[in-house]
Protein backbone atom coordinates (compact mmCIF):
# COMPACT_ATOMS: atom_id res chain seq x y z
CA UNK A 1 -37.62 -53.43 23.79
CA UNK A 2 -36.58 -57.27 23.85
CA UNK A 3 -33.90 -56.21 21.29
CA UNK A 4 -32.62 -53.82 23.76
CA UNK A 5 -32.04 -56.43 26.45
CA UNK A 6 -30.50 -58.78 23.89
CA UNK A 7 -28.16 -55.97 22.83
CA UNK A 8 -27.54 -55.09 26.60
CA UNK A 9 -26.74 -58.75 27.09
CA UNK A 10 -23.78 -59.02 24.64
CA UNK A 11 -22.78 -55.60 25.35
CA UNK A 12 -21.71 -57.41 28.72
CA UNK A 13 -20.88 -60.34 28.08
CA UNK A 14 -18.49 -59.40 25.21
CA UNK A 15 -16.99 -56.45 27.52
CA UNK A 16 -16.49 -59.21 30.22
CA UNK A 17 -14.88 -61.71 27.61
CA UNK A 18 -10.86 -61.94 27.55
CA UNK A 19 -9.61 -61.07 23.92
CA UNK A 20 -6.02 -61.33 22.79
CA UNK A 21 -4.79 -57.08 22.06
CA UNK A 22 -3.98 -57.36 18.09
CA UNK A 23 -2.02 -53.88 18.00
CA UNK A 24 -2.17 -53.92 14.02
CA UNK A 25 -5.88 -53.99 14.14
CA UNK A 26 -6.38 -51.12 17.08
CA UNK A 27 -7.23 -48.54 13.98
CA UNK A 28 -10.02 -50.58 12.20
CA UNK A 29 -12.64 -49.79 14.48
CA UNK A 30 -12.49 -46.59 15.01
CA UNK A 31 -12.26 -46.08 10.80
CA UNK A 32 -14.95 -47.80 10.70
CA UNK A 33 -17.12 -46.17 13.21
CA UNK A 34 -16.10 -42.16 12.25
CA UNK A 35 -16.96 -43.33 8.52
CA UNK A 36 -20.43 -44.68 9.72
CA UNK A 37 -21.30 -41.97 11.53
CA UNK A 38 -20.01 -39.41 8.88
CA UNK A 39 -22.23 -41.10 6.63
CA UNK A 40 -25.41 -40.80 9.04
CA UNK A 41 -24.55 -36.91 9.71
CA UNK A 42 -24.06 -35.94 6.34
CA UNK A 43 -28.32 -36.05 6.09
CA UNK A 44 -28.20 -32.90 9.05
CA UNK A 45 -27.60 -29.52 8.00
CA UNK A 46 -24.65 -28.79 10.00
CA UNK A 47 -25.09 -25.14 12.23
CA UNK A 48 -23.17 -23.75 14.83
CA UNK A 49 -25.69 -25.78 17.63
CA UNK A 50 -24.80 -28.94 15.61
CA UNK A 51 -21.46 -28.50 15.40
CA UNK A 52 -20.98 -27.62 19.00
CA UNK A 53 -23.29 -30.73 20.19
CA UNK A 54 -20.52 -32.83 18.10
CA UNK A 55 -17.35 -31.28 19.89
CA UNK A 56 -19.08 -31.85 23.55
CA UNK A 57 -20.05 -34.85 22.52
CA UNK A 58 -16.70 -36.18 20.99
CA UNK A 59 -15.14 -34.81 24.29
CA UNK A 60 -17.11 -36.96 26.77
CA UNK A 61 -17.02 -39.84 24.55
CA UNK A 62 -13.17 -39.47 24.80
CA UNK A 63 -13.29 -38.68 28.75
CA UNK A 64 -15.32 -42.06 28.59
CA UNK A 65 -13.13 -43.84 26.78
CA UNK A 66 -9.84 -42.71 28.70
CA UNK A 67 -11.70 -43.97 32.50
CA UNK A 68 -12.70 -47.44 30.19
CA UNK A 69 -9.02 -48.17 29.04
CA UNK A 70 -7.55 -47.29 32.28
CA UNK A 71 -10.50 -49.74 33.99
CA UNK A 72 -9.50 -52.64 31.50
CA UNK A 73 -7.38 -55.54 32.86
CA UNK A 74 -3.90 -56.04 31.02
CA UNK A 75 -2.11 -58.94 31.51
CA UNK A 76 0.49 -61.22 29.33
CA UNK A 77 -0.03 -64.69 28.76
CA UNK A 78 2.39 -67.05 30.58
CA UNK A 79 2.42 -69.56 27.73
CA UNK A 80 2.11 -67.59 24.65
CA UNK A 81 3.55 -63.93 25.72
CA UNK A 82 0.64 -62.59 24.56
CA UNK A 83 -1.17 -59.78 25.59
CA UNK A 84 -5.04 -60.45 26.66
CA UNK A 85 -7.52 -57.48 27.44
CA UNK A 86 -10.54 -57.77 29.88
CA UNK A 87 -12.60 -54.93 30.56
CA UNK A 88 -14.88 -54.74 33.70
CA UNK A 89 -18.64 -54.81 34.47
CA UNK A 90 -18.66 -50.48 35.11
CA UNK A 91 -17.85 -50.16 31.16
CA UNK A 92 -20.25 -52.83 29.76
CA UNK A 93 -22.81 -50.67 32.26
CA UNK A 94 -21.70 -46.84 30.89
CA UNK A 95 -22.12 -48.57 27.16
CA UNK A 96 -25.79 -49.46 28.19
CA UNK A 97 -27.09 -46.19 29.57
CA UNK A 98 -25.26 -44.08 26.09
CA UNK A 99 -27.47 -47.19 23.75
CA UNK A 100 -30.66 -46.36 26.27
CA UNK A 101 -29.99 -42.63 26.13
CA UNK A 102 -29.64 -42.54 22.24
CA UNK A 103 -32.13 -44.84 21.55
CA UNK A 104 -34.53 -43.00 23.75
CA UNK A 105 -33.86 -39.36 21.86
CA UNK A 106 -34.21 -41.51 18.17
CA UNK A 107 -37.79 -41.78 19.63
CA UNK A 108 -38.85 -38.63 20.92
CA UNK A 109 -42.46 -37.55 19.18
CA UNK A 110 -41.02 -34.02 17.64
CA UNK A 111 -43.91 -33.84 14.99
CA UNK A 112 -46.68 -32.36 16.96
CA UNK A 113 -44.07 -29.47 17.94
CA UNK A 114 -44.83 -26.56 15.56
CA UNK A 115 -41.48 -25.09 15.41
CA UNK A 116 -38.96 -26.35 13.27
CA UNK A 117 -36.20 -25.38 15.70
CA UNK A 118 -37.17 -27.87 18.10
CA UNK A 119 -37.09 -30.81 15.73
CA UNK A 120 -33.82 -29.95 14.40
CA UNK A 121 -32.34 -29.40 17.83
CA UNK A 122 -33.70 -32.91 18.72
CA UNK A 123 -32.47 -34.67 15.31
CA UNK A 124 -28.82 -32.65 15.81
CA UNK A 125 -28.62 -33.65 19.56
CA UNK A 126 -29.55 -37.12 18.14
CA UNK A 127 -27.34 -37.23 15.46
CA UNK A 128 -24.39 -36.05 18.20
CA UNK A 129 -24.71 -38.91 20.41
CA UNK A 130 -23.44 -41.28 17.77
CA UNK A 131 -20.11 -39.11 18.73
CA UNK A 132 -19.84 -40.19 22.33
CA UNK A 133 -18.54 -43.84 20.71
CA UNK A 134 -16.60 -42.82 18.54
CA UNK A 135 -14.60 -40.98 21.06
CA UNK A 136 -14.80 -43.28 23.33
CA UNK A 137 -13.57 -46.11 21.17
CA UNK A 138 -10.93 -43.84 19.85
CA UNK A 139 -9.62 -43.11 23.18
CA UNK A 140 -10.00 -46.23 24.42
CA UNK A 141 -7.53 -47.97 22.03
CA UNK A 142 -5.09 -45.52 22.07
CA UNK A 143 -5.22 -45.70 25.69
CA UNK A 144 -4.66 -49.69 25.90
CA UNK A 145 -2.34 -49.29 22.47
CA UNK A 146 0.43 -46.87 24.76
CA UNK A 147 0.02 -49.52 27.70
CA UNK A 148 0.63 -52.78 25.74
CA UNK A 149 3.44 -50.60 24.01
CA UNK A 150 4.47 -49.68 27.09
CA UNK A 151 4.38 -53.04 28.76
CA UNK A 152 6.26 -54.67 25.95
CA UNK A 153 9.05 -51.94 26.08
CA UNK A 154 9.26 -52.59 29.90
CA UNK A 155 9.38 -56.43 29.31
CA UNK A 156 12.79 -55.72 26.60
C-alpha cells in the first residue's frame, strides 16, 4: 500500500511539473508503452471477450487522453521561445484512480472460483486495463503535438 501512495505522489507532482514539449521525442513513449504491454498480453489467449475488452479499453484510454491534452497548459517561453507543457491536478487525479483500479483487479482472489471462465475473464479484463494508458498517452501527445504545431505555425 505505501508504494501506492509513493507512486500516487509522483504521479502528481510530475503531472504538476512544467517540462519543455521536445516534438522529436512525442513518439518514444507511446513505442515504448504498446511494446510493453504487447509483451505482457502475449501470455493471454486472445478470444473474442479479450479482444473486445482491448478495443473499449483503448477507446476510453484515448477519450482520456484527448480531455488530458486539451486540460494541459501551453505556453512559449519569453526568453527561450520554447514551448513548456503543464498539465493540471484533474489528470494527475484520473491517472490515480486507472493505477488503483488496475492494481485492485491484479489482486482479485479468482482461485477459489471453480470455473475457469471467471478467471480468464478477470486476467483478460486485467490484462485490458494496461490499454487505457496506452491510449491515453497516445492521444495525449498527438493532441499537444497538433497544438504546439499549431502554435508555432500561428507564431510564423
Amino acid at each position: 500500500m505505501l508504494n501506492m501512495v509513493i507512486t500516487g505522489l509522483i504521479i502528481v507532482l510530475l503531472s504538476m511539473r512544467e517540462k519543455e514539449v521536445k516534438l522529436d521525442r512525442m513518439w518514444m513513449l507511446p513505442v515504448i508503452v504498446a511494446v510493453a504491454i504487447f509483451f505482457n498480453i502475449s501470455q493471454v489467449p486472445l478470444t473474442g471477450l479479450t479482444l473486445l475488452f482491448y478495443m473499449l479499453f483503448l477507446v476510453i484510454g484515448c477519450g482520456i487522453g484527448l480531455w488530458r491534452a486539451w486540460m494541459e497548459r501551453l505556453r512559449v517561453d519569453a526568453l527561450t521561445g520554447k514551448v513548456m507543457s503543464k498539465g493540471s491536478m484533474g489528470t494527475a487525479i484520473v491517472l490515480i484512480i486507472i493505477m488503483l483500479v488496475k492494481h485492485y483487479i491484479s489482486t482479485l482472489d479468482v482461485h477459489h472460483i471453480s470455473t475457469l471462465d471467471v478467471h480468464h475473464s478477470v486476467v483478460a479484463l486485467s490484462s485490458a486495463l494496461l490499454f487505457i494508458p496506452l491510449g491515453s498517452i497516445a492521444a495525449r501527445r498527438f493532441i499537444i503535438y497538433y497544438r504546439v504545431r499549431h502554435m508555432q505555425a500561428a507564431k510564423v
